[in-house]
C-alpha atoms as a PDB file:
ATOM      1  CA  UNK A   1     -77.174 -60.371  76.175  1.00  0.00           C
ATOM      2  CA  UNK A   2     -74.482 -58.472  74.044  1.00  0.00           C
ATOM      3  CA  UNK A   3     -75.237 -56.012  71.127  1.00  0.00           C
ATOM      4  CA  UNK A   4     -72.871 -55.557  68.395  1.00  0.00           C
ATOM      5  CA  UNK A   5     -72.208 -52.403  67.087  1.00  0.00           C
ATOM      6  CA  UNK A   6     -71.159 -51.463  64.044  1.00  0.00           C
ATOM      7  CA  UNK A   7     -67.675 -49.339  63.890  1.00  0.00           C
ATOM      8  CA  UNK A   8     -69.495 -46.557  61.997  1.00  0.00           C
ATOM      9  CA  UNK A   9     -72.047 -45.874  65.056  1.00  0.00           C
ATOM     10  CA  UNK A  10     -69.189 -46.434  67.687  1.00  0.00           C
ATOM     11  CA  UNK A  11     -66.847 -43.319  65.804  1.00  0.00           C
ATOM     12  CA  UNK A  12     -69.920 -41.336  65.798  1.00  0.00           C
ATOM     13  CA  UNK A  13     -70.734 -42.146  68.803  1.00  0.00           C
ATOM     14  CA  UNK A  14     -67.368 -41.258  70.319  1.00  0.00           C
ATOM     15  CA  UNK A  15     -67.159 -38.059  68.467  1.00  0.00           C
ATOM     16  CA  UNK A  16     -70.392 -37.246  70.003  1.00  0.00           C
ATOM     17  CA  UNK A  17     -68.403 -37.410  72.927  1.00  0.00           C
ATOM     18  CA  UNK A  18     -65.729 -35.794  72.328  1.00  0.00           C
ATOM     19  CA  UNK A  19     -67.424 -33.018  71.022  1.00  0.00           C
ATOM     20  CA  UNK A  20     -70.294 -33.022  73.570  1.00  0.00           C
ATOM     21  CA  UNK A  21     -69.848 -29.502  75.424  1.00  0.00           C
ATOM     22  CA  UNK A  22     -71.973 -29.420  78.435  1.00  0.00           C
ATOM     23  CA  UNK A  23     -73.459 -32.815  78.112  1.00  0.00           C
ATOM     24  CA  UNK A  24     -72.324 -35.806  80.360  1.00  0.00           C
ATOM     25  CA  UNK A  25     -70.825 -38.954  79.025  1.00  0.00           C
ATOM     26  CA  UNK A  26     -73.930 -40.488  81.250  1.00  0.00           C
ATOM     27  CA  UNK A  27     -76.416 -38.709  79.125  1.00  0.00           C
ATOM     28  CA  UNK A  28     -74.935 -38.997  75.555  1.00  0.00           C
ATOM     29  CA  UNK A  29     -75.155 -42.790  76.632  1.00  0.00           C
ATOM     30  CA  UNK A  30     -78.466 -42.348  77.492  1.00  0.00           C
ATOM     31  CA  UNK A  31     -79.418 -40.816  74.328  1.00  0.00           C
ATOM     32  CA  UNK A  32     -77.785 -43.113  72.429  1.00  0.00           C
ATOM     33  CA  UNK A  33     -79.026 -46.054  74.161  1.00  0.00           C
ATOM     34  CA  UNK A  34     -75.625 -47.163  75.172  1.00  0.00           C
ATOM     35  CA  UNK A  35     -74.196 -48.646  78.376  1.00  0.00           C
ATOM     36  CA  UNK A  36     -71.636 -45.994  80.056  1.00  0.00           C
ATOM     37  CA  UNK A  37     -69.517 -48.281  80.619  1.00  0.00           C
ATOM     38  CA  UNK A  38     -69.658 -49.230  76.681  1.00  0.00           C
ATOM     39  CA  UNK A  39     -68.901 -46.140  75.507  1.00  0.00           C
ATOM     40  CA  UNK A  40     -65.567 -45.435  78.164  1.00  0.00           C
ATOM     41  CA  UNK A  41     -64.604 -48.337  76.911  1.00  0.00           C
ATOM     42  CA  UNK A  42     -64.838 -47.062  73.127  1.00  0.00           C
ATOM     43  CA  UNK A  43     -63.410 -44.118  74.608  1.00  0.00           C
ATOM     44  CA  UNK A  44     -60.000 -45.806  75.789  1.00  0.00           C
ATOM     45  CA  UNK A  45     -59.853 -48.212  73.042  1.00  0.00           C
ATOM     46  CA  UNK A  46     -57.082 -47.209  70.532  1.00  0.00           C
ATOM     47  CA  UNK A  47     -59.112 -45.844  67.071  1.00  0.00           C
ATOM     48  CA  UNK A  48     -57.946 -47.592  64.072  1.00  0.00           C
ATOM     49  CA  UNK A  49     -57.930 -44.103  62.066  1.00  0.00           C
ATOM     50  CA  UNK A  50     -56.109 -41.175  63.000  1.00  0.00           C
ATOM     51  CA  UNK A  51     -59.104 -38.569  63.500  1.00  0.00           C
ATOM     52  CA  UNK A  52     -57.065 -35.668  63.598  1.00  0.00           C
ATOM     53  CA  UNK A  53     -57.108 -34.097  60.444  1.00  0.00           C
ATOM     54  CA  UNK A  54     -60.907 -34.100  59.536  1.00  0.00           C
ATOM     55  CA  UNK A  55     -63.186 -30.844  60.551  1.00  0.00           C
ATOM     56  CA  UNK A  56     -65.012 -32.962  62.819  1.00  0.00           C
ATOM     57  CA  UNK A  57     -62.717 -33.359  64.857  1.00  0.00           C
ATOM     58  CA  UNK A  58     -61.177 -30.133  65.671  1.00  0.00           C
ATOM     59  CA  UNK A  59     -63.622 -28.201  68.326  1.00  0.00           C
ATOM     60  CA  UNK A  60     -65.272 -24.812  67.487  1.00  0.00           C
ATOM     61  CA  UNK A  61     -63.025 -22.809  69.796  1.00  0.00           C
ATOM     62  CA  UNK A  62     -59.740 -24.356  68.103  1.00  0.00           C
ATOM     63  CA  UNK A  63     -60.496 -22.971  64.771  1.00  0.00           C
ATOM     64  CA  UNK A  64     -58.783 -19.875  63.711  1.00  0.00           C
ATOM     65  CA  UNK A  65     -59.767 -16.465  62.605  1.00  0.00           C
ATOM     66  CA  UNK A  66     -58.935 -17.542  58.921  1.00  0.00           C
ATOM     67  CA  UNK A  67     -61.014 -21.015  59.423  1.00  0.00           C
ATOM     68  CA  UNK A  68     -63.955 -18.829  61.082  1.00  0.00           C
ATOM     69  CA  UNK A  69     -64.011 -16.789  58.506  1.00  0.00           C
ATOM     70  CA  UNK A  70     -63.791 -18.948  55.160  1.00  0.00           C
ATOM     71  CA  UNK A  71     -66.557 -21.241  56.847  1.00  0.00           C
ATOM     72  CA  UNK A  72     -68.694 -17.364  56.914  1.00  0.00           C
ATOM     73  CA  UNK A  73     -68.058 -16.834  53.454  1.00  0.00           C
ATOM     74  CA  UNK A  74     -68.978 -20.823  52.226  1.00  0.00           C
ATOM     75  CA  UNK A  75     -72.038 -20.636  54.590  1.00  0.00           C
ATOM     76  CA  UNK A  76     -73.604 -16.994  53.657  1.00  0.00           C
ATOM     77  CA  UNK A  77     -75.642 -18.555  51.114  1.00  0.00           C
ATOM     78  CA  UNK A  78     -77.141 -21.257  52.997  1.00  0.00           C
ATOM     79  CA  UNK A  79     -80.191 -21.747  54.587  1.00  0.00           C
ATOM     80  CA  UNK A  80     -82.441 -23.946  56.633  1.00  0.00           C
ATOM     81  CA  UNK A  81     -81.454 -27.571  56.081  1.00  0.00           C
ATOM     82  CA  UNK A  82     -78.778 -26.969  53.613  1.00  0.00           C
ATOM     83  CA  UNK A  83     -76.874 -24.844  56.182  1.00  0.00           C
ATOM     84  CA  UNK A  84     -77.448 -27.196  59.062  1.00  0.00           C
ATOM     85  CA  UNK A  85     -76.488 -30.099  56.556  1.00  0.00           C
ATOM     86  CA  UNK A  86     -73.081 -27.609  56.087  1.00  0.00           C
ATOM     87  CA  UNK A  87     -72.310 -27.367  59.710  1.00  0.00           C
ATOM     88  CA  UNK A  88     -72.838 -30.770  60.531  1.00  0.00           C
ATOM     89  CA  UNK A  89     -70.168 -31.507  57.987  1.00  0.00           C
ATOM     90  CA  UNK A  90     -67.561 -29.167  59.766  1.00  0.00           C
ATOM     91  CA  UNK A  91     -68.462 -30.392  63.055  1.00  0.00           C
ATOM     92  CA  UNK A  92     -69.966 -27.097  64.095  1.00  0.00           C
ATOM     93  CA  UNK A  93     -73.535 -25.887  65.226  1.00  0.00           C
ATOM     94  CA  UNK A  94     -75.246 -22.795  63.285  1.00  0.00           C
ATOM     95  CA  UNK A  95     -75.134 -20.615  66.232  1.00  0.00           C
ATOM     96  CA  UNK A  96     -70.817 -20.876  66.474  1.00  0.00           C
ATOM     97  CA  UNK A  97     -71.661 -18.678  62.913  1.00  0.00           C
ATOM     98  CA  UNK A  98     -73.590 -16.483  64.173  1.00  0.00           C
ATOM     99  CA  UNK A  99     -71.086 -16.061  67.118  1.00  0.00           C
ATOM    100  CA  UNK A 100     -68.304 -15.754  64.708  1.00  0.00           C
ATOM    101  CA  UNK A 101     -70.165 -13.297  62.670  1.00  0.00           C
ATOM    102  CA  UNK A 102     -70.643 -10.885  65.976  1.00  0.00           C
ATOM    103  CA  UNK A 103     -67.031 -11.236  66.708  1.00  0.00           C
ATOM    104  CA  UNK A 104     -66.194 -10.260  63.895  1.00  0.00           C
ATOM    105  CA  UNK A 105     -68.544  -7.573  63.111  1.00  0.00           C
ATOM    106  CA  UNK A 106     -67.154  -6.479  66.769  1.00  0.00           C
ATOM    107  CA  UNK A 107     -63.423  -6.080  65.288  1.00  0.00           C
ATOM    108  CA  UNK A 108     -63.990  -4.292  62.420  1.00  0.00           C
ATOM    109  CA  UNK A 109     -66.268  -1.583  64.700  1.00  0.00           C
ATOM    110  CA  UNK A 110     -63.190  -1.534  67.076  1.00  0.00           C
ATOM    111  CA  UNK A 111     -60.550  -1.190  63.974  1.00  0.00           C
ATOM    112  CA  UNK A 112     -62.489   1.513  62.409  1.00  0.00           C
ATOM    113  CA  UNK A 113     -63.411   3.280  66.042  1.00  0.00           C
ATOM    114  CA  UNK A 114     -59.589   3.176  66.441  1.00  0.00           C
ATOM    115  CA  UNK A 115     -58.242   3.946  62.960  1.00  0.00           C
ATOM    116  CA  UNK A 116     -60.662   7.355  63.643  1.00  0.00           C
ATOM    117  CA  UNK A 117     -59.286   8.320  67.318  1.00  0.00           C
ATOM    118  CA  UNK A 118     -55.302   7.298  65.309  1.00  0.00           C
ATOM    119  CA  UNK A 119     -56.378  10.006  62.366  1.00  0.00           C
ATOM    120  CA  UNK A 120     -58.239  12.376  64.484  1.00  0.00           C
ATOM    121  CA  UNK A 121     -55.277  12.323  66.757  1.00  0.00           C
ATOM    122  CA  UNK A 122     -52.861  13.235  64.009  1.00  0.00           C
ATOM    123  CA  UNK A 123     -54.757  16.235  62.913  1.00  0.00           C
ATOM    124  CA  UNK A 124     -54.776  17.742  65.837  1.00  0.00           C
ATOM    125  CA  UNK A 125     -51.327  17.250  66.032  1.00  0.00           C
ATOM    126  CA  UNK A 126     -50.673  18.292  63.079  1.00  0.00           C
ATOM    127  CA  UNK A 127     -53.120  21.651  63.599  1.00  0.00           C
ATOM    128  CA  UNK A 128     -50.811  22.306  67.242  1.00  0.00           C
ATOM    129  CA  UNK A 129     -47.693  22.308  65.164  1.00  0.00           C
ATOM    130  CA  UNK A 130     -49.231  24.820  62.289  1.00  0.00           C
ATOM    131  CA  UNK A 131     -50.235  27.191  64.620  1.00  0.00           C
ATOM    132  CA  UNK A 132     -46.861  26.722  66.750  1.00  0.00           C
ATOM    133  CA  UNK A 133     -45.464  27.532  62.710  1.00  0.00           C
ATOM    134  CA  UNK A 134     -47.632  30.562  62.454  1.00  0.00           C
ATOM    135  CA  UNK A 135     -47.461  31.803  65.471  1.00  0.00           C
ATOM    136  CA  UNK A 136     -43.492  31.782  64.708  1.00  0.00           C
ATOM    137  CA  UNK A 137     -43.815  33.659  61.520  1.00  0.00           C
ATOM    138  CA  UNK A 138     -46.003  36.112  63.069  1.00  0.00           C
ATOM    139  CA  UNK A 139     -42.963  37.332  65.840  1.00  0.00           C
ATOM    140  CA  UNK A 140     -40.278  37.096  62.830  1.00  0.00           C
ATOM    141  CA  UNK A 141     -42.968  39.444  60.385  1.00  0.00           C
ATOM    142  CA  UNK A 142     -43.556  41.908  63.628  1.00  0.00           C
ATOM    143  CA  UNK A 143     -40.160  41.713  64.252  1.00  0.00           C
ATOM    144  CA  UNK A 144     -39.390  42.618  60.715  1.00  0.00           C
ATOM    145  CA  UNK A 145     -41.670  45.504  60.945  1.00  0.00           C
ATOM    146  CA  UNK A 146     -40.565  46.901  64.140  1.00  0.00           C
ATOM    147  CA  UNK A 147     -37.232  47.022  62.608  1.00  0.00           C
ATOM    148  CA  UNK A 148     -37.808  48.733  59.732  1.00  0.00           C
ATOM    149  CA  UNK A 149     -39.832  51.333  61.298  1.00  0.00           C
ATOM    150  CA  UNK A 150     -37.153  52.359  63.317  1.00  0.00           C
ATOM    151  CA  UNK A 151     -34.938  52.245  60.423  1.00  0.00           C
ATOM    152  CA  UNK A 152     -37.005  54.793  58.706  1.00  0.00           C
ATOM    153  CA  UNK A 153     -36.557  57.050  61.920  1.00  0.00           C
ATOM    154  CA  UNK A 154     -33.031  56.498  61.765  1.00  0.00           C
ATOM    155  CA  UNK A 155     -33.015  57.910  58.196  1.00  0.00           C
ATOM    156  CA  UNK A 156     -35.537  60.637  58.790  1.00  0.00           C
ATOM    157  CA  UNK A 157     -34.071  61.844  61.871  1.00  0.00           C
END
């Protein structure tokens, strides 16, 4: 006995695949109450769309910093259903936001961590070559000193 199924359930059912993570290809079949052998065969047929281009498609890890962060900033505001509604519209789960939200709250800790070594850094380096500067002037105003004392005893003597 053969089942048809329709071409919507088969693309779903192959991006389920495709974007399945840990999961077998045995138990997405399973859960979708598919032969195994059904669903390879989906797998190596030719898809009459390219499926490139749509969110779906493209896996979590793929995105870039600039994706990971506009799809932070369009899902801040979301909650509950609408944001799991929002995620299953990229093609991502809610906790790759919360990921990307740690990563990045990560960065900006390192950049400001290391923007306050870089400045601390250059004040002291900057405080070294003041007191090297001082320390200068001091010999040249002893100096100075030293030699007009003796020019005094020159004169008085």
């Amino acid at each position: 006995m053969s089942q048809r199924y329709s071409d919507a359930f088969k693309e779903q059912a192959i991006t389920k695949v495709l974007q399945r993570g840990d999961k077998t290809i045995q138990g997405i079949a399973d859960e979708l109450n598919v032969n195994l052998f059904t669903l390879k065969n989906w797998l190596k047929k030719p898809r009459t769309t390219p499926m490139t281009d749509t969110p779906m498609n493209k896996r979590p890890v793929d995105r870039s910093m600039a994706e990971r962060f506009a799809l932070l900033m369009e899902s801040a505001a979301l909650e509950g259903e609408a944001l799991n509604a929002f995620c299953r519209q990229q093609g991502i789960f809610p906790h790759h936001l919360d990921r990307w939200k740690d990563e990045f709250v990560k960065k900006a800790d390192k950049a400001e961590q290391s923007g306050k070594s870089r400045s601390d850094r250059s004040l002291r380096d900057e405080i070294k070559q003041l007191e090297k500067e001082l320390n200068r002037k001091e010999k040249a105003l002893a100096e100075a000193a030293a030699l007009l004392v003796l020019q005094k005893k020159c004169r008085a003597g």
